[in-house]
Protein backbone atom coordinates (compact mmCIF):
# COMPACT_ATOMS: atom_id res chain seq x y z
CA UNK A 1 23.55 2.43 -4.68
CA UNK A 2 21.42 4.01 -7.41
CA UNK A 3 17.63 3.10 -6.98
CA UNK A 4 14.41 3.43 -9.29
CA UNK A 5 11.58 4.77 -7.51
CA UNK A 6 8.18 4.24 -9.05
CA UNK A 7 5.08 5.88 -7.35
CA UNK A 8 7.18 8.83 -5.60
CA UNK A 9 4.96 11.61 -5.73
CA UNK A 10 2.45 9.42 -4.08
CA UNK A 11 2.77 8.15 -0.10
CA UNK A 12 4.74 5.32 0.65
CA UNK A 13 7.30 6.88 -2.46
CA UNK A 14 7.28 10.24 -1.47
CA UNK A 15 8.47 8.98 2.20
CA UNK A 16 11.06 6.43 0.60
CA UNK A 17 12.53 9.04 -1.18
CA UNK A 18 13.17 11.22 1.39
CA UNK A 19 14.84 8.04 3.29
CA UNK A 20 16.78 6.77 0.37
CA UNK A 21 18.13 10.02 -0.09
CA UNK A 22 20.07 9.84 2.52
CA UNK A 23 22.32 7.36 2.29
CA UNK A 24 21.84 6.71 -1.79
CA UNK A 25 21.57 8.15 -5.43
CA UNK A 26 17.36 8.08 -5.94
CA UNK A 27 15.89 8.22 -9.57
CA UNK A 28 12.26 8.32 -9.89
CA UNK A 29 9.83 7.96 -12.56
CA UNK A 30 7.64 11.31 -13.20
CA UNK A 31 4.60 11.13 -15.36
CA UNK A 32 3.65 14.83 -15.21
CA UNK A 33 5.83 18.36 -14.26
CA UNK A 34 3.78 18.21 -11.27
CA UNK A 35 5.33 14.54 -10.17
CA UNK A 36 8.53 15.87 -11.28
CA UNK A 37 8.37 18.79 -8.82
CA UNK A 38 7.33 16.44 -6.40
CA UNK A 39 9.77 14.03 -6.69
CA UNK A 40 12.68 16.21 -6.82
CA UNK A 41 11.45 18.74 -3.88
CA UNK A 42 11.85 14.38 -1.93
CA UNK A 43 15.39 14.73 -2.91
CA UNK A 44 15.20 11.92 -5.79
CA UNK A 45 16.06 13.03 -10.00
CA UNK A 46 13.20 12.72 -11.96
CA UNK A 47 13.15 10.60 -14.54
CA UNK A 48 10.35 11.63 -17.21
CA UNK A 49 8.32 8.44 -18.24
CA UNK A 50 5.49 6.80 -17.15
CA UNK A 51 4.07 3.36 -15.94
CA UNK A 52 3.49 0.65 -19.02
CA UNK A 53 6.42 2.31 -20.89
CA UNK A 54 9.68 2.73 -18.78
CA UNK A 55 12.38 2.22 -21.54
CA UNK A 56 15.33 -0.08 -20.74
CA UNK A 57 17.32 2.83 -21.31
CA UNK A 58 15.92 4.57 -18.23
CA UNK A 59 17.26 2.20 -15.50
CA UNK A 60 21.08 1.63 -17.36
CA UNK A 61 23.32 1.58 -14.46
CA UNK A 62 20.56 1.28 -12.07
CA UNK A 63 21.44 -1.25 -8.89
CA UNK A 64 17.66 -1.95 -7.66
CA UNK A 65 14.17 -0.57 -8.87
CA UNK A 66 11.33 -0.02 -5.90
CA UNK A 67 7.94 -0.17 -7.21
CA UNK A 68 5.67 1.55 -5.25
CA UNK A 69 3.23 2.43 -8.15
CA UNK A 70 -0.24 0.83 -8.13
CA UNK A 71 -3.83 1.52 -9.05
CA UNK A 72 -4.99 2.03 -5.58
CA UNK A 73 -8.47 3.48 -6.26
CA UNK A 74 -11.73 2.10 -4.55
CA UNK A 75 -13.40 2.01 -7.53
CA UNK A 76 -12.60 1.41 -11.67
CA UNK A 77 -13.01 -0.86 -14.56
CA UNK A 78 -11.13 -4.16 -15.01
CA UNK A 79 -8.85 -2.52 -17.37
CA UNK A 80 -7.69 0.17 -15.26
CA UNK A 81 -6.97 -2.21 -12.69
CA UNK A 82 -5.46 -4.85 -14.90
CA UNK A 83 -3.09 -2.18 -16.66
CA UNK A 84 -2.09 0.28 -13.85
CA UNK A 85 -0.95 -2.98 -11.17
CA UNK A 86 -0.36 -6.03 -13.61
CA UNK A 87 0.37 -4.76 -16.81
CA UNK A 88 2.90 -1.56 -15.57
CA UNK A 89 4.22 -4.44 -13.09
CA UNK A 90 5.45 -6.40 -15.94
CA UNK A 91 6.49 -4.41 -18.26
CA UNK A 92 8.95 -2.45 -15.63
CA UNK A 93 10.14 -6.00 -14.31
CA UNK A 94 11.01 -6.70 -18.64
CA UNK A 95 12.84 -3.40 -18.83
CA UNK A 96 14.93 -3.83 -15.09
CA UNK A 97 15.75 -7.31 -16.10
CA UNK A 98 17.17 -6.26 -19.74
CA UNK A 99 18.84 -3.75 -18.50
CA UNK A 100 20.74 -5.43 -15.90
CA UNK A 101 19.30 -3.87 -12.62
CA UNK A 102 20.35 -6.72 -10.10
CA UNK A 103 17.50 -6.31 -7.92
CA UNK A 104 13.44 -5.48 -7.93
CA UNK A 105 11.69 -5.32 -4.67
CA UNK A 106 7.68 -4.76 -5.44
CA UNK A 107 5.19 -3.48 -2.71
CA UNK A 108 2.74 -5.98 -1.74
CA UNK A 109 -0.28 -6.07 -0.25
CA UNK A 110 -2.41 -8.53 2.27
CA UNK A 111 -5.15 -7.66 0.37
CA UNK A 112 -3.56 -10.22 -2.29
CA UNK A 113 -5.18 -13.07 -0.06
CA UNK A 114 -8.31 -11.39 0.81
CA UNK A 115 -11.39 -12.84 -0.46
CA UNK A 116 -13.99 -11.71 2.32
CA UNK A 117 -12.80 -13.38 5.04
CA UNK A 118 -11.42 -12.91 8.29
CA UNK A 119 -7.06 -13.48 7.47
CA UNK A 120 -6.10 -14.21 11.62
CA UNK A 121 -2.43 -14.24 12.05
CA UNK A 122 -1.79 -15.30 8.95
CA UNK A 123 1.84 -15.36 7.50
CA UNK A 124 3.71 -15.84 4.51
CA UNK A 125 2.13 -19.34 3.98
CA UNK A 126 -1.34 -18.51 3.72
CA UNK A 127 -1.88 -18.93 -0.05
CA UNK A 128 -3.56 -16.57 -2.74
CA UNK A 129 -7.44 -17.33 -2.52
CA UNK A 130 -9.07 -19.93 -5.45
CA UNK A 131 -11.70 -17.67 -6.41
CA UNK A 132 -10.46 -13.88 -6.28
CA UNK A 133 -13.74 -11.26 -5.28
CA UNK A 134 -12.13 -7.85 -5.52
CA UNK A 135 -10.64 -6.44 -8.58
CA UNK A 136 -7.29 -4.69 -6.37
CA UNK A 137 -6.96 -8.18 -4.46
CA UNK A 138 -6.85 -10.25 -7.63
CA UNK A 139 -4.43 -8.20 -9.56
CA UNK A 140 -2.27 -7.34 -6.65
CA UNK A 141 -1.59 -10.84 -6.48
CA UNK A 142 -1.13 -11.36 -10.00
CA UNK A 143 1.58 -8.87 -9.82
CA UNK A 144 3.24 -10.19 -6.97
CA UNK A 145 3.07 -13.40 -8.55
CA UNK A 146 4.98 -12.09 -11.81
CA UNK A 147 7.63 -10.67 -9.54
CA UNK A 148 8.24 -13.62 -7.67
CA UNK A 149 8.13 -16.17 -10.41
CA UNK A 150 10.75 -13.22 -12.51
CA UNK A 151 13.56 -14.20 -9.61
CA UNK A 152 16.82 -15.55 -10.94
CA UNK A 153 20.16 -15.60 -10.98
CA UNK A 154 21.60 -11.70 -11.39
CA UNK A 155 17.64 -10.80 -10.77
CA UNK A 156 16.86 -10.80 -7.34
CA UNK A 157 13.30 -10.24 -7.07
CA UNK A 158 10.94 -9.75 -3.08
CA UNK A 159 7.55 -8.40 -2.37
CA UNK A 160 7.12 -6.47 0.79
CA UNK A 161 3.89 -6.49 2.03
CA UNK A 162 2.35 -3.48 4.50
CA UNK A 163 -1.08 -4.00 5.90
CA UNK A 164 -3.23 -0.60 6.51
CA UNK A 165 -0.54 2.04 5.70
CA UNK A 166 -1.23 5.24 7.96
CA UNK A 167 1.05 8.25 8.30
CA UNK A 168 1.83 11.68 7.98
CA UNK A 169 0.80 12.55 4.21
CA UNK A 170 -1.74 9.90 3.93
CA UNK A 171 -3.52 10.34 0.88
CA UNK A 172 -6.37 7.95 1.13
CA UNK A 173 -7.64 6.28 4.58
CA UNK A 174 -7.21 9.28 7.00
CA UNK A 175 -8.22 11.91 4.77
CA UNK A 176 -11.65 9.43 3.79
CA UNK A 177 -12.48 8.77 7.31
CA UNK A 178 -12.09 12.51 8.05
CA UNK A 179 -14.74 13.29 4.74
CA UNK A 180 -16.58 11.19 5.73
CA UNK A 181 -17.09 12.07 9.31
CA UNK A 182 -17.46 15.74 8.20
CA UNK A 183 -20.37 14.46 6.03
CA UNK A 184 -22.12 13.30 8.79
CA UNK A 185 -21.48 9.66 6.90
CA UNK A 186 -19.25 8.00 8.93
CA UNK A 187 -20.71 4.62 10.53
CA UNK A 188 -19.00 2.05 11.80
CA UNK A 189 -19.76 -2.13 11.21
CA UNK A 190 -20.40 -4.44 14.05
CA UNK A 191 -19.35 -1.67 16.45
CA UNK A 192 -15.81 -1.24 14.55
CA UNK A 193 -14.76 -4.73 16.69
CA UNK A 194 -12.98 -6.42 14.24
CA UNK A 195 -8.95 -6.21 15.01
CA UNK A 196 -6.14 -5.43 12.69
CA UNK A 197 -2.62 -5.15 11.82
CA UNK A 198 -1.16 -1.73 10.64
CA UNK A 199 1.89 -0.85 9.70
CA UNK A 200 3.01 3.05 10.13
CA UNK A 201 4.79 4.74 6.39
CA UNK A 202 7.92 4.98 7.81
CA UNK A 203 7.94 1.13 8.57
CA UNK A 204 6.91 0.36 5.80
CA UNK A 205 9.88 2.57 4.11
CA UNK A 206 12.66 0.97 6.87
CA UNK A 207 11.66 -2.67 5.40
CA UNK A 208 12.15 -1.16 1.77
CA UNK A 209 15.22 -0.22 2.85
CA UNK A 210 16.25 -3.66 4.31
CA UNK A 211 15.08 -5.46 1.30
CA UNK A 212 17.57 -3.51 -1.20
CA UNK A 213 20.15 -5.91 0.99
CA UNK A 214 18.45 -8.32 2.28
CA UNK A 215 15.81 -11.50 1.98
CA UNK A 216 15.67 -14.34 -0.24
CA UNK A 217 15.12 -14.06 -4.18
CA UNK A 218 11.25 -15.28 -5.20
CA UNK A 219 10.11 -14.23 -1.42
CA UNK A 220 6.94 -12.27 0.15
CA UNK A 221 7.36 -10.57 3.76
CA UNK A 222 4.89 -9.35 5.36
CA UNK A 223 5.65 -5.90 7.92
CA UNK A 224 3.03 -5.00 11.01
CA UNK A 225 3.43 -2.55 13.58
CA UNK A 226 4.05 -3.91 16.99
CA UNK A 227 0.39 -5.46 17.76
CA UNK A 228 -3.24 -5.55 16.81
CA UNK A 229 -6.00 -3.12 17.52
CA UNK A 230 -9.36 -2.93 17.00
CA UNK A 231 -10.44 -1.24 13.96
CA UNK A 232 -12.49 1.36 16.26
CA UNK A 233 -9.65 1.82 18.62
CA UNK A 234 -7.31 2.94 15.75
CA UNK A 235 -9.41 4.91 13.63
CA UNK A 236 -10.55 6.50 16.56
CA UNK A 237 -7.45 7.24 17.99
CA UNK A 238 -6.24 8.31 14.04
CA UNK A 239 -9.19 10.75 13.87
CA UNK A 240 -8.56 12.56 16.96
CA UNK A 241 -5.18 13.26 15.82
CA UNK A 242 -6.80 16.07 13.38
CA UNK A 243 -9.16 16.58 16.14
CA UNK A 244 -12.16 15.15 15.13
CA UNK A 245 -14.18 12.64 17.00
CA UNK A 246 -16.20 9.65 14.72
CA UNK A 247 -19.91 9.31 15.89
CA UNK A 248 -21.06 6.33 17.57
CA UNK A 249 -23.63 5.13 14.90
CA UNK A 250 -23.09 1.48 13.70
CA UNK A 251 -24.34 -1.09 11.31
CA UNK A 252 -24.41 -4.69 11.09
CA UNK A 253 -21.78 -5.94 8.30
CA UNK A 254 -24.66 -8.58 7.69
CA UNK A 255 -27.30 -5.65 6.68
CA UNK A 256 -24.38 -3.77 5.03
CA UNK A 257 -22.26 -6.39 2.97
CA UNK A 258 -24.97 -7.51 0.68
CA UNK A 259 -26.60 -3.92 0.45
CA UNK A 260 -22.55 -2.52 -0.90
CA UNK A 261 -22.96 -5.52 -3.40
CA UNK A 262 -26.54 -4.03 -4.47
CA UNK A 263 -25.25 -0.69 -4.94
CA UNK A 264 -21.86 -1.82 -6.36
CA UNK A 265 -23.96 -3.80 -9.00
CA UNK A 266 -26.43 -0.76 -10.29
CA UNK A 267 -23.22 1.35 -10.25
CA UNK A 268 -21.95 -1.14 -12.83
CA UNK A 269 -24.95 -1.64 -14.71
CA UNK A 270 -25.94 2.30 -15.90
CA UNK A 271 -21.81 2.32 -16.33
CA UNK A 272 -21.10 4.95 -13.59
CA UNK A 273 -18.13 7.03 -13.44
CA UNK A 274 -18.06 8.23 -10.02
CA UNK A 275 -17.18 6.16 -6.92
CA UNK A 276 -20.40 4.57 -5.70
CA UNK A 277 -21.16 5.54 -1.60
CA UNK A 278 -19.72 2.30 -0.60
CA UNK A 279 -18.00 -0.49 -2.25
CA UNK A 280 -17.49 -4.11 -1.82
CA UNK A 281 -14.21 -4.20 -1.07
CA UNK A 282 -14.22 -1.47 1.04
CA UNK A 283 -17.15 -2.55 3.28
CA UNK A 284 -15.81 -6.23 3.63
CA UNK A 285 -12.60 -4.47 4.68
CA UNK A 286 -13.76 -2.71 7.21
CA UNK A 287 -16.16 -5.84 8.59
CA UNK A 288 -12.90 -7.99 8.56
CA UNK A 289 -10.34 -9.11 10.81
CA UNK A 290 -7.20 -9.38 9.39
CA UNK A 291 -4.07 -9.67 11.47
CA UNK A 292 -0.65 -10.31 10.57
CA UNK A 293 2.64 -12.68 11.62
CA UNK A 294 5.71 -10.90 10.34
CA UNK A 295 8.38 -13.02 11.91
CA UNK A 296 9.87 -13.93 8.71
CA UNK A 297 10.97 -10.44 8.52
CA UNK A 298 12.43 -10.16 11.29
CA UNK A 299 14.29 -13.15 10.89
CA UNK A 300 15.54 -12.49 7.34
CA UNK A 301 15.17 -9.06 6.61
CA UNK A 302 16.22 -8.15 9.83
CA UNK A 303 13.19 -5.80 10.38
CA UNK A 304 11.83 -4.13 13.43
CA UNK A 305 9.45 -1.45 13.57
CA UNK A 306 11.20 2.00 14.25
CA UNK A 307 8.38 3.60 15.17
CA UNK A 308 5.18 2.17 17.49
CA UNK A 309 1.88 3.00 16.84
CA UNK A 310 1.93 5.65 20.11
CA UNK A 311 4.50 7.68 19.10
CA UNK A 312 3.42 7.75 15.67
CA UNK A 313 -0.01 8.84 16.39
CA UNK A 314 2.08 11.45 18.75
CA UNK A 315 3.68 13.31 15.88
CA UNK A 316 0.52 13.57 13.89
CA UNK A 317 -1.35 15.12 16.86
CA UNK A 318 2.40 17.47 17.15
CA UNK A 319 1.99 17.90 13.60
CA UNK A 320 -1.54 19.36 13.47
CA UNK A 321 -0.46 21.65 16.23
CA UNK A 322 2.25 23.09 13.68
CA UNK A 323 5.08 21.84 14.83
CA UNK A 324 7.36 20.31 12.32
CA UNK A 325 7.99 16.76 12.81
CA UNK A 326 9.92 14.06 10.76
């Protein structure tokens, strides 16, 4: 099979190339020499282009497109959010449909339904909220929504949808907490007792994989690790894999939450550049529970986790060590 790759150089890609590679022919879309490098050294061809402008001609003869590509910062303007995760969505989805790709599977996110609350157990049926709070939740799920409602016949079109990627090559959650910590910044809310699903990279990559086969056209599925944790528990336990222990301090999310929305607000107001020291969407995050029912998956995907959250955090701790792990 010959598969499109968006978002390789970054961390879910960069693992699903390597994967893909394997058993298939990978493509994947470079903005920069640097992506191409990166892309390439994965084992995929880079295909020079970037997201908003992927020409039809790019993904001729192309069986299924993967688009891992998002605007994933904590912190940006409408527009950047609106372009890099709606606008790039849609346009890709225009070009893969004209030029006969038979099948698109988009990654997803939970944080499509998250409006603040606690999300317990929740599964594909738990709908998008009324009133969207977060500028990543609201146009994740306007993305999703355009791939879902694109499915038809010859266009097979699924969202997978990870909650709390973690993994070798993180780029963004470990290597925070770990800043953080070293900052002397780190502090947890309500004790770090709220409990969560995760779902380890190379999961996430295995129900990629499934879906270029697998699950029904106009369809979301979530994929979870085996169990929950508490959100101390893991982080914890993901810190010490880089040996480093996170302090004991903690705040109350109901001192914190409106404080991040202060803060968040005068960031806005003098027009900031920089990432404010906490966000909204961050902080609610992290005073959240949000757990996950991924049975539909399993039932019609055919997914299981191939790696538990032990073993995982394992190799990490093998890895920092310097020994070479997969």
């Amino acid at each position: 099979m010959r598969v499109f790759v968006t978002g390789g150089s970054g961390f879910i890609g960069g693992h699903l190339i390597e994967r893909l590679a394997q058993r298939h022919t990978v493509l994947a879309l470079a903005r920069s020499d640097k992506s191409a490098a990166a892309v390439e050294q994965r084992g995929a061809t880079a295909v020079r282009g970037e997201l908003g402008a992927v020409s039809v001609e790019a993904l001729r003869g192309v069986d299924a497109v993967i688009h891992c590509a998002a605007f994933v910062e904590e912190w940006g303007t409408r527009a950047q959010f609106w372009e890099g995760n709606v606008e790039g969505t849609d346009q890709l989805l225009g070009a893969a449909r004209a030029a006969g790709v038979a099948r698109f599977v988009h990654v997803g996110t939970e944080a499509a339904l998250f409006d603040g609350h606690d999300l317990i157990e929740i599964d594909e049926r738990a709908p998008y909220p009324r009133r969207q709070r977060y500028l990543y939740s609201e146009t994740k799920a306007e993305a999703e929504r355009r791939v879902l409602a694109a499915n038809a016949q010859g266009f097979h079109t699924v969202s997978i949808r990870p909650r709390f990627v973690w993994g070798p090559r993180d780029t963004s959650v470990l290597p925070t907490v770990l800043r953080m910590a070293r900052e002397g910044a780190w502090t947890w809310l309500d004790g770090g007792r709220h409990r969560t699903s995760t779902t380890h990279v190379r999961n996430v990559c295995a129900a990629l994989e499934l879906a270029l086969d697998h699950g029904r056209g106009g369809e979301a599925y979530f994929v979870v690790d085996e169990g929950t944790r508490t959100i101390r528990s893991f982080l914890s336990a993901l810190a010490g894999t880089q040996g480093v222990a996170l302090p004991e301090r903690s705040m109350p999310s109901a001192l914190v939450r409106p404080l991040s929305a202060l803060v968040e607000g005068a960031w806005r107001l003098v027009g900031a550049k920089r990432s404010p020291p906490m966000t909204r969407f961050a902080i609610a995050m992290m005073s959240s529970s949000i757990t996950i029912d991924d049975r539909r998956a399993r039932d019609e995907l055919g997914y299981r986790p191939e790696i538990s959250v032990e073993d995982g955090l394992a190799a990490m701790r093998v890895a920092r060590d310097g020994v070479t792990t997969a």
